[in-house]
C-alpha atoms as a PDB file:
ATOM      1  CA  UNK A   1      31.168  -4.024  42.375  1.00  0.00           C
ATOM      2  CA  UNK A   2      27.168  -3.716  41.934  1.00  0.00           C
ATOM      3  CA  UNK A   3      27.857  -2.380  38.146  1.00  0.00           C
ATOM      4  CA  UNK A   4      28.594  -6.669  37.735  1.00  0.00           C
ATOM      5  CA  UNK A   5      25.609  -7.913  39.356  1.00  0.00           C
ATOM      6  CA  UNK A   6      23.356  -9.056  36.279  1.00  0.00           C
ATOM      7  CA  UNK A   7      20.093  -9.704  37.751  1.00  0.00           C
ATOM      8  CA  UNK A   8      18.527  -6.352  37.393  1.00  0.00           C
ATOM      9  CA  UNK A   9      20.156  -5.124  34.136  1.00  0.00           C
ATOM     10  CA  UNK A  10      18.912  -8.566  32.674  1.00  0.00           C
ATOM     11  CA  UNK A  11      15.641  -8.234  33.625  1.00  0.00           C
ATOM     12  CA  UNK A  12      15.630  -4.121  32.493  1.00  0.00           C
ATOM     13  CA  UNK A  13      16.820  -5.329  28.910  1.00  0.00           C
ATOM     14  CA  UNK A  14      14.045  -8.338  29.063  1.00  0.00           C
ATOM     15  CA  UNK A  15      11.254  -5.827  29.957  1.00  0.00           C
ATOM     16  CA  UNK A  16      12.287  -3.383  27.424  1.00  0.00           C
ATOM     17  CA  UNK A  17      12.344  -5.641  24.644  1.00  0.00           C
ATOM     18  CA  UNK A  18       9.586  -6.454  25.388  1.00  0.00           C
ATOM     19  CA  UNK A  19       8.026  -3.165  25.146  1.00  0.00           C
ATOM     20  CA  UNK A  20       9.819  -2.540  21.781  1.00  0.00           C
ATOM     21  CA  UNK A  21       8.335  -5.974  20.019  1.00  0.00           C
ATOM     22  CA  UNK A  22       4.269  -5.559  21.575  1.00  0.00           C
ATOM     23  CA  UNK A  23       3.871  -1.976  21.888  1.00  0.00           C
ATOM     24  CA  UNK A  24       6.052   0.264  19.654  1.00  0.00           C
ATOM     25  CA  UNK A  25       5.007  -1.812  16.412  1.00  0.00           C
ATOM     26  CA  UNK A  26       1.037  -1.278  17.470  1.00  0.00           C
ATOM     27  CA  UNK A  27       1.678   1.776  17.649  1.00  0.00           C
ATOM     28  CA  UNK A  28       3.806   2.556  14.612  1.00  0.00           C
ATOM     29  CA  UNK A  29       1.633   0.523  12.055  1.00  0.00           C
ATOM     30  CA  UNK A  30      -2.084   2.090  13.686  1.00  0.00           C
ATOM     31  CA  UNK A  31      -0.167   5.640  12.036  1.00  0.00           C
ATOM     32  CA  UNK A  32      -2.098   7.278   9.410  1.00  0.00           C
ATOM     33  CA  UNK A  33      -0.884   9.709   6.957  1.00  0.00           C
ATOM     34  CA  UNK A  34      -2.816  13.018   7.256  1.00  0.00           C
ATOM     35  CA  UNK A  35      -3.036  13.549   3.302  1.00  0.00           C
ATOM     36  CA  UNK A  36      -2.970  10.355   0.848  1.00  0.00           C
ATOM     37  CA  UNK A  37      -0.263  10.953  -2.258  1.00  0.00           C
ATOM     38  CA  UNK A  38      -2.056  12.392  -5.305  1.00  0.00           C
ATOM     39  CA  UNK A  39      -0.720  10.804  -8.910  1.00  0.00           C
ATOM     40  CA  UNK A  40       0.093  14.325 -10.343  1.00  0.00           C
ATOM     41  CA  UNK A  41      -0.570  14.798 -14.387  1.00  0.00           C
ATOM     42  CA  UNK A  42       3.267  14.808 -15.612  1.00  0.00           C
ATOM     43  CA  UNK A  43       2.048  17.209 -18.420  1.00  0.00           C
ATOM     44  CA  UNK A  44       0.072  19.735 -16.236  1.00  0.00           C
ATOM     45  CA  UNK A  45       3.706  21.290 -14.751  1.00  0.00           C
ATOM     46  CA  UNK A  46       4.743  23.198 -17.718  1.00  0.00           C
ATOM     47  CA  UNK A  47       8.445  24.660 -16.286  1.00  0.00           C
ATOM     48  CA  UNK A  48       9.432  28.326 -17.208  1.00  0.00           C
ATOM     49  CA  UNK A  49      12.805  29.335 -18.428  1.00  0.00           C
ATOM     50  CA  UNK A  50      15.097  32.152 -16.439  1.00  0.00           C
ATOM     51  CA  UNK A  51      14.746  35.083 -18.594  1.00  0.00           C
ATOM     52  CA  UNK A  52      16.760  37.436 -16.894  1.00  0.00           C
ATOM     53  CA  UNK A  53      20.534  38.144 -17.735  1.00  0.00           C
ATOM     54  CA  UNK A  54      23.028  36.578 -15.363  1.00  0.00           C
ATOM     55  CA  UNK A  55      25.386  40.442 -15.217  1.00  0.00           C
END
């Protein structure tokens, strides 16, 4: 049965781990945010109540 044979499955798992631990991180940590996170002023969102009836 070929599906046994572990000499190219082995070597498919080696080379694709290694592509997951050199590449992938690169390219995942080189990723930059399009817009930065603004500290918003807690106070500046005043909130308005529902002033319609509910019937």
């Amino acid at each position: 049965m070929p599906q046994l044979n572990p000499a190219p499955w082995f070597m498919i798992l080696l080379f694709s781990w290694l592509i997951f631990l050199t590449i992938v991180p690169n390219k995942v940590l080189e990723h930059n945010t399009p817009n930065e996170p603004v500290a918003q002023d807690p106070h500046a969102a005043q909130k308005t109540t529902w002033t319609w009836p509910w019937h």
